[in-house]
C-alpha atoms as a PDB file:
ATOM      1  CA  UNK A   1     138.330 113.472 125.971  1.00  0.00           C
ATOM      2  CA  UNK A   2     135.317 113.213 128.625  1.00  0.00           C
ATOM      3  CA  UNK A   3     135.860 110.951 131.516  1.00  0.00           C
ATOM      4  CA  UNK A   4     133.035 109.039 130.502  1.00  0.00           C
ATOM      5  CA  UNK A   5     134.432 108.001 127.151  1.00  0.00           C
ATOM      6  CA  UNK A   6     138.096 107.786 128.905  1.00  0.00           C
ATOM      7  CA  UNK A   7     136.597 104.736 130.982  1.00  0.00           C
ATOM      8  CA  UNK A   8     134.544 102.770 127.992  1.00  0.00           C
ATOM      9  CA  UNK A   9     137.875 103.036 126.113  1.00  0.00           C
ATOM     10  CA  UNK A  10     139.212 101.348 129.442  1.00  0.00           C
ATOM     11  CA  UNK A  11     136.227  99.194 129.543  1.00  0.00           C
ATOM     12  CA  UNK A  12     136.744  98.125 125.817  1.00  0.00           C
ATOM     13  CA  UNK A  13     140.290  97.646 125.842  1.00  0.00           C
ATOM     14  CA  UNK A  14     139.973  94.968 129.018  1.00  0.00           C
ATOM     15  CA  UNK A  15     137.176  93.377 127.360  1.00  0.00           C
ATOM     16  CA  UNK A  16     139.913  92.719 124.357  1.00  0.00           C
ATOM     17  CA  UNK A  17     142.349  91.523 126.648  1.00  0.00           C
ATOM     18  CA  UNK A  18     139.641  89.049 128.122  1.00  0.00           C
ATOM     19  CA  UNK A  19     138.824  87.855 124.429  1.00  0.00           C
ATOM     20  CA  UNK A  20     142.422  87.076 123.715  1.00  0.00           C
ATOM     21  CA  UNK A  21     143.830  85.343 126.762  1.00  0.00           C
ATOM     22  CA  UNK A  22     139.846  82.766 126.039  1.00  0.00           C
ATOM     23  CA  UNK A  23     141.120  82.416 122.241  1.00  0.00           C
ATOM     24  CA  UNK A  24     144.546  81.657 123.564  1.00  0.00           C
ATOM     25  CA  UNK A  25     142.984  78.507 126.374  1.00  0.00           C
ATOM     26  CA  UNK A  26     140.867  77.300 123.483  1.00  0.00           C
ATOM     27  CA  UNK A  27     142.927  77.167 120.427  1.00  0.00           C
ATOM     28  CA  UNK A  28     146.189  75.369 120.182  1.00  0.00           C
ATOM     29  CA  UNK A  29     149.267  77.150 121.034  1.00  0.00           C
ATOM     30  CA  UNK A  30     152.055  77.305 119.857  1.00  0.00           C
ATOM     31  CA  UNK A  31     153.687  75.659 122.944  1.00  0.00           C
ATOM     32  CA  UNK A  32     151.404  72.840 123.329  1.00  0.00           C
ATOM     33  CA  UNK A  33     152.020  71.938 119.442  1.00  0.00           C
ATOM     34  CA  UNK A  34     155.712  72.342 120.089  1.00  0.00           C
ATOM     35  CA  UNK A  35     155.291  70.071 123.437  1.00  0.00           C
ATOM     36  CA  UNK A  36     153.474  67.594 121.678  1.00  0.00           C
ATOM     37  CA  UNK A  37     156.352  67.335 119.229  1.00  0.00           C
ATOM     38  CA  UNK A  38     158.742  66.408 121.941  1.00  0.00           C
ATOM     39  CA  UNK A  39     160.489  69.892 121.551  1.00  0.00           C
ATOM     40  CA  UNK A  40     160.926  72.272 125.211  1.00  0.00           C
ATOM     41  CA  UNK A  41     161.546  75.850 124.920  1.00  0.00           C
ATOM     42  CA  UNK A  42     164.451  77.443 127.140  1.00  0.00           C
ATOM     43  CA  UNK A  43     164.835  80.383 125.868  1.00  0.00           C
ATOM     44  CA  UNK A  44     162.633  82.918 123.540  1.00  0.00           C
ATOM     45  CA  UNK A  45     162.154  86.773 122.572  1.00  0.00           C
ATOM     46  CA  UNK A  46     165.316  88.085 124.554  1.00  0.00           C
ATOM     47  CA  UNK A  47     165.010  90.658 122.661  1.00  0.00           C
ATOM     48  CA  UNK A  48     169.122  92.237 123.558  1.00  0.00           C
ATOM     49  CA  UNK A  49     168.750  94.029 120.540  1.00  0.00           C
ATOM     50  CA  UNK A  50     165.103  94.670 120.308  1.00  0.00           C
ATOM     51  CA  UNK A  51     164.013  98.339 119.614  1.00  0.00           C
ATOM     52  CA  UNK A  52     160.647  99.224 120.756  1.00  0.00           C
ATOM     53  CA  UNK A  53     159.077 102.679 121.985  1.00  0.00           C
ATOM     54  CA  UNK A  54     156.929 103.013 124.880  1.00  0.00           C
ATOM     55  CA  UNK A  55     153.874 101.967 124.450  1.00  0.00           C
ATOM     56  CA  UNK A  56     151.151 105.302 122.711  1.00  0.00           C
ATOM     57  CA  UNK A  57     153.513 105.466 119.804  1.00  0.00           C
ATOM     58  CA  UNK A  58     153.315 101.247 119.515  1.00  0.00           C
ATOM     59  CA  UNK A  59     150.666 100.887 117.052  1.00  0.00           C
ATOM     60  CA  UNK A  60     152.556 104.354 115.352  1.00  0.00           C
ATOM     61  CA  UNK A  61     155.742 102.653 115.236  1.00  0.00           C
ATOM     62  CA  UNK A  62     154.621  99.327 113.949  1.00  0.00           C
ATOM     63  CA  UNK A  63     152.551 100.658 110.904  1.00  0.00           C
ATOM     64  CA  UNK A  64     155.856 102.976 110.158  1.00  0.00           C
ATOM     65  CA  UNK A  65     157.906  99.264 110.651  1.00  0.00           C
ATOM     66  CA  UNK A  66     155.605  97.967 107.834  1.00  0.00           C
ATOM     67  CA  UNK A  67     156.956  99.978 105.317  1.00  0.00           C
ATOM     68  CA  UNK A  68     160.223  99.619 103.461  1.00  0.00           C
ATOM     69  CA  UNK A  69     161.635 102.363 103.269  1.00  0.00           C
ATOM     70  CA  UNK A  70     161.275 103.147 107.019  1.00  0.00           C
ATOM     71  CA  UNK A  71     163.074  99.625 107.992  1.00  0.00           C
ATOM     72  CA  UNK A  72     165.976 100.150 105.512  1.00  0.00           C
ATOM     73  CA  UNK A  73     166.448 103.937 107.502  1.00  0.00           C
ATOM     74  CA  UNK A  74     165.851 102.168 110.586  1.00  0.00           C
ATOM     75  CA  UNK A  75     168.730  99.591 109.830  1.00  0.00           C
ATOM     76  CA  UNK A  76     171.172 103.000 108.340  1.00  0.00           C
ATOM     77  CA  UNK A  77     170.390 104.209 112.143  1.00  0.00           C
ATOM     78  CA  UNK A  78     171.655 101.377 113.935  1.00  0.00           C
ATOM     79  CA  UNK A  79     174.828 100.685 111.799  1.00  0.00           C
ATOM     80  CA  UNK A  80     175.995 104.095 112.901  1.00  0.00           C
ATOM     81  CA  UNK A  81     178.487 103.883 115.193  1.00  0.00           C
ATOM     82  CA  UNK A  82     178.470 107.581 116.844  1.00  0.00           C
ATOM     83  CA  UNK A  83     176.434 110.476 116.232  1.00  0.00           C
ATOM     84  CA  UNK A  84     175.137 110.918 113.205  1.00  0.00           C
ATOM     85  CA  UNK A  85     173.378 113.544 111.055  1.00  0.00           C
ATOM     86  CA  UNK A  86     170.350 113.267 108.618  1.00  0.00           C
ATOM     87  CA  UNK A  87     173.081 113.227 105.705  1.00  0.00           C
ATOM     88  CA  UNK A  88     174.077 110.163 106.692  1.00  0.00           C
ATOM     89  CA  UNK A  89     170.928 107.941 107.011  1.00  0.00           C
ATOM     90  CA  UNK A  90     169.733 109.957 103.871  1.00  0.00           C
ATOM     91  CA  UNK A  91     169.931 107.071 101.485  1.00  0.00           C
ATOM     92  CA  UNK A  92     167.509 105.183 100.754  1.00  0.00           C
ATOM     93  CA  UNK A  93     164.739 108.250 101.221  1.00  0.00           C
ATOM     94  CA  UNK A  94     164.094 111.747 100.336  1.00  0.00           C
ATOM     95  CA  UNK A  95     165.670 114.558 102.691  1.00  0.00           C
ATOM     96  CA  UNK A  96     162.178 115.443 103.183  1.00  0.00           C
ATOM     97  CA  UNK A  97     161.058 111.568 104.380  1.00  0.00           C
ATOM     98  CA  UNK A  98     164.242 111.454 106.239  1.00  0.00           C
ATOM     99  CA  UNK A  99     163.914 114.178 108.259  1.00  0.00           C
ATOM    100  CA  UNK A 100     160.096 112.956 108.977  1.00  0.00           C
ATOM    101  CA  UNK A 101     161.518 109.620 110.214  1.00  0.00           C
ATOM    102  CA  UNK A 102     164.185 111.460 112.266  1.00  0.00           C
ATOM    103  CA  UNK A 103     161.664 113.966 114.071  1.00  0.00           C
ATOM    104  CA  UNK A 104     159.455 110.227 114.396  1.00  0.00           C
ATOM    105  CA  UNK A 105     162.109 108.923 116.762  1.00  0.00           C
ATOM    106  CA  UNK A 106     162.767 111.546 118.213  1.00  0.00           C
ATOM    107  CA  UNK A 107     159.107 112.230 119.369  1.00  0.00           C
ATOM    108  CA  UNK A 108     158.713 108.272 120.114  1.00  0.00           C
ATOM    109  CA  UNK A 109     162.376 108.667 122.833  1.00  0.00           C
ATOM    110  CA  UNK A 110     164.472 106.327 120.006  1.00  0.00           C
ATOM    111  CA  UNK A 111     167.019 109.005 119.396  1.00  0.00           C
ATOM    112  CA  UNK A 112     167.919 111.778 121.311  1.00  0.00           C
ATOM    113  CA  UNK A 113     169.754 115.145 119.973  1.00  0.00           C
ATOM    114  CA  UNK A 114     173.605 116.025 121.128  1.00  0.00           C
ATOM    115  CA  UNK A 115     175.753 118.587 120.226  1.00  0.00           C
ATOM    116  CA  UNK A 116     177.345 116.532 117.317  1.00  0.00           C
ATOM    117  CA  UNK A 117     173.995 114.763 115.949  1.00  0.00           C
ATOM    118  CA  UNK A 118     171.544 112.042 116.801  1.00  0.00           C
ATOM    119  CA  UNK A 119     172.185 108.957 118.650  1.00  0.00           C
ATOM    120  CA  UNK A 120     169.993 106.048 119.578  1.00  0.00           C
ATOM    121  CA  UNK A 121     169.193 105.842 123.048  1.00  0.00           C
ATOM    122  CA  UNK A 122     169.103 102.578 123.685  1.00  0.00           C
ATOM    123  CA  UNK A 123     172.642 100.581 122.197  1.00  0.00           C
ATOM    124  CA  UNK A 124     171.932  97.714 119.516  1.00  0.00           C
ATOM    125  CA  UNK A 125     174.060  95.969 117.604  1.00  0.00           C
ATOM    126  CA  UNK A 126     171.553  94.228 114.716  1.00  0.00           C
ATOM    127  CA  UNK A 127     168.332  95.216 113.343  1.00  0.00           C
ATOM    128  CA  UNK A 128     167.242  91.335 113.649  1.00  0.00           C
ATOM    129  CA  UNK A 129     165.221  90.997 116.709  1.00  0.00           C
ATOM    130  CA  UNK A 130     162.989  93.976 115.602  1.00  0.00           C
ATOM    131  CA  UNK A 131     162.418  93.033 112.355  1.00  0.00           C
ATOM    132  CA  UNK A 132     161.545  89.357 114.208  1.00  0.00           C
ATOM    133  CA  UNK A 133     158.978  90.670 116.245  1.00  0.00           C
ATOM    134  CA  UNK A 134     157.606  93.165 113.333  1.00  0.00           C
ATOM    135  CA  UNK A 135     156.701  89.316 111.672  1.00  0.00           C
ATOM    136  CA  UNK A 136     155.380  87.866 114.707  1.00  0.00           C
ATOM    137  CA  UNK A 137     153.709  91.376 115.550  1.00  0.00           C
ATOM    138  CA  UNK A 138     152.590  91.003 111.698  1.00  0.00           C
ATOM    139  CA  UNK A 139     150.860  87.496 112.047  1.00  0.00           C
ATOM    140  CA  UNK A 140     149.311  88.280 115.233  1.00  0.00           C
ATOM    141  CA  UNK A 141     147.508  91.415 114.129  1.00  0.00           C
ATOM    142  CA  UNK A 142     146.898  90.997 110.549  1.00  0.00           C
ATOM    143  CA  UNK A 143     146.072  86.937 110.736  1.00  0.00           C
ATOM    144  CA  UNK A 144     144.922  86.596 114.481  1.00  0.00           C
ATOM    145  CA  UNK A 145     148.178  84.015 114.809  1.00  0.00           C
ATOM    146  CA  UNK A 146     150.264  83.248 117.620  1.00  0.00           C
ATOM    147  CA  UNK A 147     153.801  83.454 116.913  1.00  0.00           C
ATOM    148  CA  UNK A 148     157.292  83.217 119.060  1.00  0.00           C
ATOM    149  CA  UNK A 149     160.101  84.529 117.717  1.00  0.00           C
ATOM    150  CA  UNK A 150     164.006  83.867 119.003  1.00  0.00           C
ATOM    151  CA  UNK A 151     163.358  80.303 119.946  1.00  0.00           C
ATOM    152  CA  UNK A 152     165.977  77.449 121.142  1.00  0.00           C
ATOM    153  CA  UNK A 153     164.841  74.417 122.294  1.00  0.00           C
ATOM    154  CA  UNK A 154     166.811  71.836 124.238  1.00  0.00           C
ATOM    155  CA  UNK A 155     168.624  69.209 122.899  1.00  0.00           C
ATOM    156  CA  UNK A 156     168.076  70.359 119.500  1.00  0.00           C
ATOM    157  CA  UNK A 157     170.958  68.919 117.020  1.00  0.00           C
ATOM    158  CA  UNK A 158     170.880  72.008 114.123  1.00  0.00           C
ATOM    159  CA  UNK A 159     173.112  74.889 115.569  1.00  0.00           C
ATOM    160  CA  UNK A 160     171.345  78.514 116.190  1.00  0.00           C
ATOM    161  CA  UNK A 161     167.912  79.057 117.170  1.00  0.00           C
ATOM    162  CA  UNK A 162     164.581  79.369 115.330  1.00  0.00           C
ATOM    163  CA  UNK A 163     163.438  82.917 114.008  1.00  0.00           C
ATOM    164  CA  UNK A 164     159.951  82.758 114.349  1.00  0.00           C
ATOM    165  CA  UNK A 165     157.413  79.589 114.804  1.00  0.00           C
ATOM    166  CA  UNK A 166     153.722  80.046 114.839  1.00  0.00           C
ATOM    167  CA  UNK A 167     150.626  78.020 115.254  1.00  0.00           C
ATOM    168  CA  UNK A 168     148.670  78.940 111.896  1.00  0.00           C
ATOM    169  CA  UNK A 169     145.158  77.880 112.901  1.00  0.00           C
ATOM    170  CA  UNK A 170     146.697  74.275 114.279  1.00  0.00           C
ATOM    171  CA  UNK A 171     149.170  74.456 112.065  1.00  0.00           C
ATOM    172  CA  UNK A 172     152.911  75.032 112.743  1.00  0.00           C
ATOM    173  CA  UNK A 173     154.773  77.151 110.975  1.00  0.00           C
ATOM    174  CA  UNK A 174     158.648  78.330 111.055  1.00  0.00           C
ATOM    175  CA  UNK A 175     159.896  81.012 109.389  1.00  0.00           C
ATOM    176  CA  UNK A 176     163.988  82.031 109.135  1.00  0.00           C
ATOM    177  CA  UNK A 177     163.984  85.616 109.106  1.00  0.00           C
ATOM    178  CA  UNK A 178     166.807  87.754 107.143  1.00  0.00           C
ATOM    179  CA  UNK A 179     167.386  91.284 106.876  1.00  0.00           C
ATOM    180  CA  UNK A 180     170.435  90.884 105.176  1.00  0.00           C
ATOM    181  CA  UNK A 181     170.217  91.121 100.992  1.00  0.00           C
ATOM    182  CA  UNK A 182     170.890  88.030  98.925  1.00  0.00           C
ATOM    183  CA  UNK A 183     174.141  88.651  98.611  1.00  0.00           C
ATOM    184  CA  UNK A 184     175.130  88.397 101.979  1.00  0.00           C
ATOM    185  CA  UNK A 185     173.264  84.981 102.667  1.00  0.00           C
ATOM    186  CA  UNK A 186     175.594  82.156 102.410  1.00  0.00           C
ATOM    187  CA  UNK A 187     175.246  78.547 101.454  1.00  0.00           C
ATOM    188  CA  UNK A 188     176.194  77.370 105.086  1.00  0.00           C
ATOM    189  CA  UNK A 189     172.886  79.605 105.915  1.00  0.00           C
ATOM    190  CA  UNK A 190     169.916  77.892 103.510  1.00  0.00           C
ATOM    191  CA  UNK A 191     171.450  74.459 104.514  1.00  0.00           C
ATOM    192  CA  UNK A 192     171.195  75.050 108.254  1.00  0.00           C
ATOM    193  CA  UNK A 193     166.991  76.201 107.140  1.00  0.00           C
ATOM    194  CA  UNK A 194     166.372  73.232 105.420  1.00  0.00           C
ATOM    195  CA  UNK A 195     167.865  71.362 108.542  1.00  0.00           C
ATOM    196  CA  UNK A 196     165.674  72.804 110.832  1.00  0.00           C
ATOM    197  CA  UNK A 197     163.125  72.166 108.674  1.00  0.00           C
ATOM    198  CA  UNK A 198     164.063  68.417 108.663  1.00  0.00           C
ATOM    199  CA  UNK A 199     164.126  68.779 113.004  1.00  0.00           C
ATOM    200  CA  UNK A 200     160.745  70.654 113.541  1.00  0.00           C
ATOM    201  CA  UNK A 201     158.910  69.129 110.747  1.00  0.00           C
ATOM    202  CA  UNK A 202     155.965  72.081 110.568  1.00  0.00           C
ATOM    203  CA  UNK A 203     153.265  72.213 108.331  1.00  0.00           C
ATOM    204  CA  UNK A 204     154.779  75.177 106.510  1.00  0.00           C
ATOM    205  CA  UNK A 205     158.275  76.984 106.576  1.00  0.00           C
ATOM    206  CA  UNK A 206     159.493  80.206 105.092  1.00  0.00           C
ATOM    207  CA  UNK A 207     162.946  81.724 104.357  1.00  0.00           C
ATOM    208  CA  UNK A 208     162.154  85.661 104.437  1.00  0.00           C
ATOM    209  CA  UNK A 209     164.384  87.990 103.408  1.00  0.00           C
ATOM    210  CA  UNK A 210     163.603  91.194 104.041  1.00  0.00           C
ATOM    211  CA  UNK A 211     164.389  93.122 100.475  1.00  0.00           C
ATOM    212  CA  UNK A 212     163.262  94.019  96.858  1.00  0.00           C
ATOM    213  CA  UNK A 213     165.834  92.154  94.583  1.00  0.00           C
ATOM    214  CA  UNK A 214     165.267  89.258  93.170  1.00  0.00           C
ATOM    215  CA  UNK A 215     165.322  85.985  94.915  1.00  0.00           C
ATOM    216  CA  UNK A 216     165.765  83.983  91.589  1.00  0.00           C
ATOM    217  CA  UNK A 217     169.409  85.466  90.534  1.00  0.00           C
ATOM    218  CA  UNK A 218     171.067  84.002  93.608  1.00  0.00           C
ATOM    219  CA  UNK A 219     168.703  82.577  96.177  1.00  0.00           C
ATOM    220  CA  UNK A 220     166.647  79.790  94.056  1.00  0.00           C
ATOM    221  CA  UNK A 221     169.948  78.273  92.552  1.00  0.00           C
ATOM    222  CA  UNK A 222     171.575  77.783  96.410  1.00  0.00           C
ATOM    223  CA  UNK A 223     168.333  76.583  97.263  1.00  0.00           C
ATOM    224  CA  UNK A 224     168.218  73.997  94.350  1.00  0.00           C
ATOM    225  CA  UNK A 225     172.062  73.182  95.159  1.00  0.00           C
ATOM    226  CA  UNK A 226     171.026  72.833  99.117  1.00  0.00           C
ATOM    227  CA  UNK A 227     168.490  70.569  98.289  1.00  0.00           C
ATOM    228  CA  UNK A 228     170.448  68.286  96.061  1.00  0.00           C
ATOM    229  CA  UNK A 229     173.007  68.505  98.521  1.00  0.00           C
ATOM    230  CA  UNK A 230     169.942  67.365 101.175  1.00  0.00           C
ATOM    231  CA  UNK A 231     168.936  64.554  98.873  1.00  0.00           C
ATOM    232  CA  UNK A 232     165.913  65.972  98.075  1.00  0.00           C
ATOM    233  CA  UNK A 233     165.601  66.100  94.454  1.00  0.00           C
ATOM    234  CA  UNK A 234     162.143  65.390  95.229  1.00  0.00           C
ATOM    235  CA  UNK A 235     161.440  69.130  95.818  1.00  0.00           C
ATOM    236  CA  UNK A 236     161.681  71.227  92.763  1.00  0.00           C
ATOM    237  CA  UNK A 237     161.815  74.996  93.109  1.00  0.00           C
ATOM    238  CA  UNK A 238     159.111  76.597  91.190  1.00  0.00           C
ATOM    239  CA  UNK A 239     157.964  80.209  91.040  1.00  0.00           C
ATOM    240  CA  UNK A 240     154.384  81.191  92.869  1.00  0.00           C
ATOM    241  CA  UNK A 241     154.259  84.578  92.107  1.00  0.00           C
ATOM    242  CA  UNK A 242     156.957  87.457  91.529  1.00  0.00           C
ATOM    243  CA  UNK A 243     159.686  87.013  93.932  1.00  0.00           C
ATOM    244  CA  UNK A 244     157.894  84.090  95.940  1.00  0.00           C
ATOM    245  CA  UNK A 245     158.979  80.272  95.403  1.00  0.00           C
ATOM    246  CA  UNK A 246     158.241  77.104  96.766  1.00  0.00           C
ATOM    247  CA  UNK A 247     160.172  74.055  96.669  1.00  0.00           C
ATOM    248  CA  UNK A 248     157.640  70.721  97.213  1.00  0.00           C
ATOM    249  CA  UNK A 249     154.367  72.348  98.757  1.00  0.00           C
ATOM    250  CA  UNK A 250     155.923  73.223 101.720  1.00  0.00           C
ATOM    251  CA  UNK A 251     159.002  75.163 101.740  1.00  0.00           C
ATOM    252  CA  UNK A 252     158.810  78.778 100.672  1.00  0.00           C
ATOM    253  CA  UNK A 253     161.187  81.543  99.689  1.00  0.00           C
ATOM    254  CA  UNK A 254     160.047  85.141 100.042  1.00  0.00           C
ATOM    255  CA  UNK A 255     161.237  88.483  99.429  1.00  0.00           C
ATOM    256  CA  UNK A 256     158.957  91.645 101.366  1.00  0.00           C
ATOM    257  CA  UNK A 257     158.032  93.212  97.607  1.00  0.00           C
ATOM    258  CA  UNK A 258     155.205  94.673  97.255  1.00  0.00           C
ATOM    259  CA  UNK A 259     154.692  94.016 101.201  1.00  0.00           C
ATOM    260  CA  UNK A 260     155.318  91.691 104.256  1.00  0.00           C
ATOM    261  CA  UNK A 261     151.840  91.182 104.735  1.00  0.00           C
ATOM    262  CA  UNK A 262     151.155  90.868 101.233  1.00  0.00           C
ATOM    263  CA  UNK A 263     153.240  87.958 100.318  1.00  0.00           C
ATOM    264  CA  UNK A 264     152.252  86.424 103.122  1.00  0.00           C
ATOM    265  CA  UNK A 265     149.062  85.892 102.601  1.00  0.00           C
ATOM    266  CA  UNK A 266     149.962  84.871  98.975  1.00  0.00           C
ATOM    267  CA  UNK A 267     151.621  81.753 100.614  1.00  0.00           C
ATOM    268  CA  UNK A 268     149.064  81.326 103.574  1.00  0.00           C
ATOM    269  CA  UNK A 269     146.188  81.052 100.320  1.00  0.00           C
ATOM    270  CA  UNK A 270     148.419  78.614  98.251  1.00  0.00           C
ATOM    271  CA  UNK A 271     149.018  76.582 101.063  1.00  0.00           C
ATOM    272  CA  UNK A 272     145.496  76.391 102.424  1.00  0.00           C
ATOM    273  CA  UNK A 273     143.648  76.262  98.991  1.00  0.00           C
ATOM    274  CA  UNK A 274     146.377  73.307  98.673  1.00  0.00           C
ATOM    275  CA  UNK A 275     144.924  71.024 101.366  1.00  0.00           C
ATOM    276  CA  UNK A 276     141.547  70.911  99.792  1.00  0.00           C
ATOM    277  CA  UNK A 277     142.993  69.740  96.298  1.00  0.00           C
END
């Protein structure tokens, strides 16, 4: 690369910075929605468990994050416990896609080799925060949205803290944020969503799990049993499309199939197209 075309990248790139922080001042954030709610953030995007690269394989990492098959090896990784070998994050992939995703972290300083295997450089307990800041890194890029993730506000009366809240063109929106499958989400779990819910009263919220199975075998009957529970009878669950529901107009259950991005903007067109009816 010529110096010359080094510096317009350099050039171009600061220009894009300039654009962002003048489209931050001028459209509502998500803070000053939040502020005018009476709610004060003390703590957001910790990010103890975060796993990130440096930053030329970012934009590398994040489209590999956006698929499904990369996020479920990604999660094998970090539920090892020593070193491990490609036979044993060889699961839910091909040998031959494993061992791509493998030499990928290596190249990008995840993993590093030792005599007995791979091991992640960097100790982490959960695959939560990342996949947290893949949907915030998601809304940002793909629907020019701000978006916070790991929030807890101050004096707030619903225990644990909010997954990701974002201000959707003035609109707030907070989305609970599961990589777990259905059958590990409990009761106690949807209950403490639809309280938050109740607390932050946003425009929109979304419970996202983060799998292909179906959401109406186990997670639309504890929803409909939550809500009851909730007294709000009010708020049948009905199907949008495939795996996506919404109870009322508001409240939305999601699974990632086909995509993340794509059943987003399934919901973000329902609920927009909504508000002109």
């Amino acid at each position: 690369m010529s110096e010359g075309i080094r510096k317009k990248i350099e050039e171009l790139e600061r220009e894009i910075e300039d654009l962002r922080g003048l489209l931050t001042t001028r459209c509502c954030t998500v803070q000053s929605i939040l502020r005018l709610r009476g709610f004060v953030i003390y703590q957001m995007e910790r990010g103890e468990d975060l796993l990130l690269p440096e930053g030329e394989f970012m934009d590398s990492y994040y489209e590999n994050l956006k698929k499904y098959s990369f996020r479920l090896f990604l999660r094998d990784v970090i539920k090892q416990e020593g070193p491990f070998s490609e036979g044993d994050v060889t699961r839910y992939a091909t040998r031959e896609v494993t061992r791509e995703y493998i030499d990928y972290l290596l190249k990008a300083g995840l993993i590093e080799s030792t005599g007995q295997g791979f091991v992640l450089r960097k100790k982490i307990r959960t695959f939560g925060d990342t996949l947290e800041w893949l949907l915030a890194e998601i809304l940002r890029r793909e629907f020019s949205v701000q978006a916070i993730w790991g929030v807890k506000f101050r004096g707030s009366h619903v225990g644990g803290d909010y997954d990701l809240i974002a201000s959707l063109h003035k609109d707030l929106l907070y989305m609970e944020v599961k990589s777990a499958p259905p059958r590990q989400v409990y009761d106690r779990e949807v209950r403490a969503f639809l309280q938050r819910h109740d607390e932050l009263c946003p425009d929109l919220s979304i419970f996202f799990m983060d799998t292909h199975l179906r959401m109406k075998d186990k997670m639309v009957p504890m929803f409909e049993e939550e809500l009851k529970g909730l007294n709000k009878t009010g708020m049948p669950v009905r199907r949008l499309h495939a795996e996506i529901f919404v109870a009322g107009d508001s409240v939305f259950i999601s699974n990632s199939k086909p995509s993340i991005e794509n059943n987003l903007e399934t919901i973000f067109s329902y609920y927009f197209t909504g508000r002109c009816r």
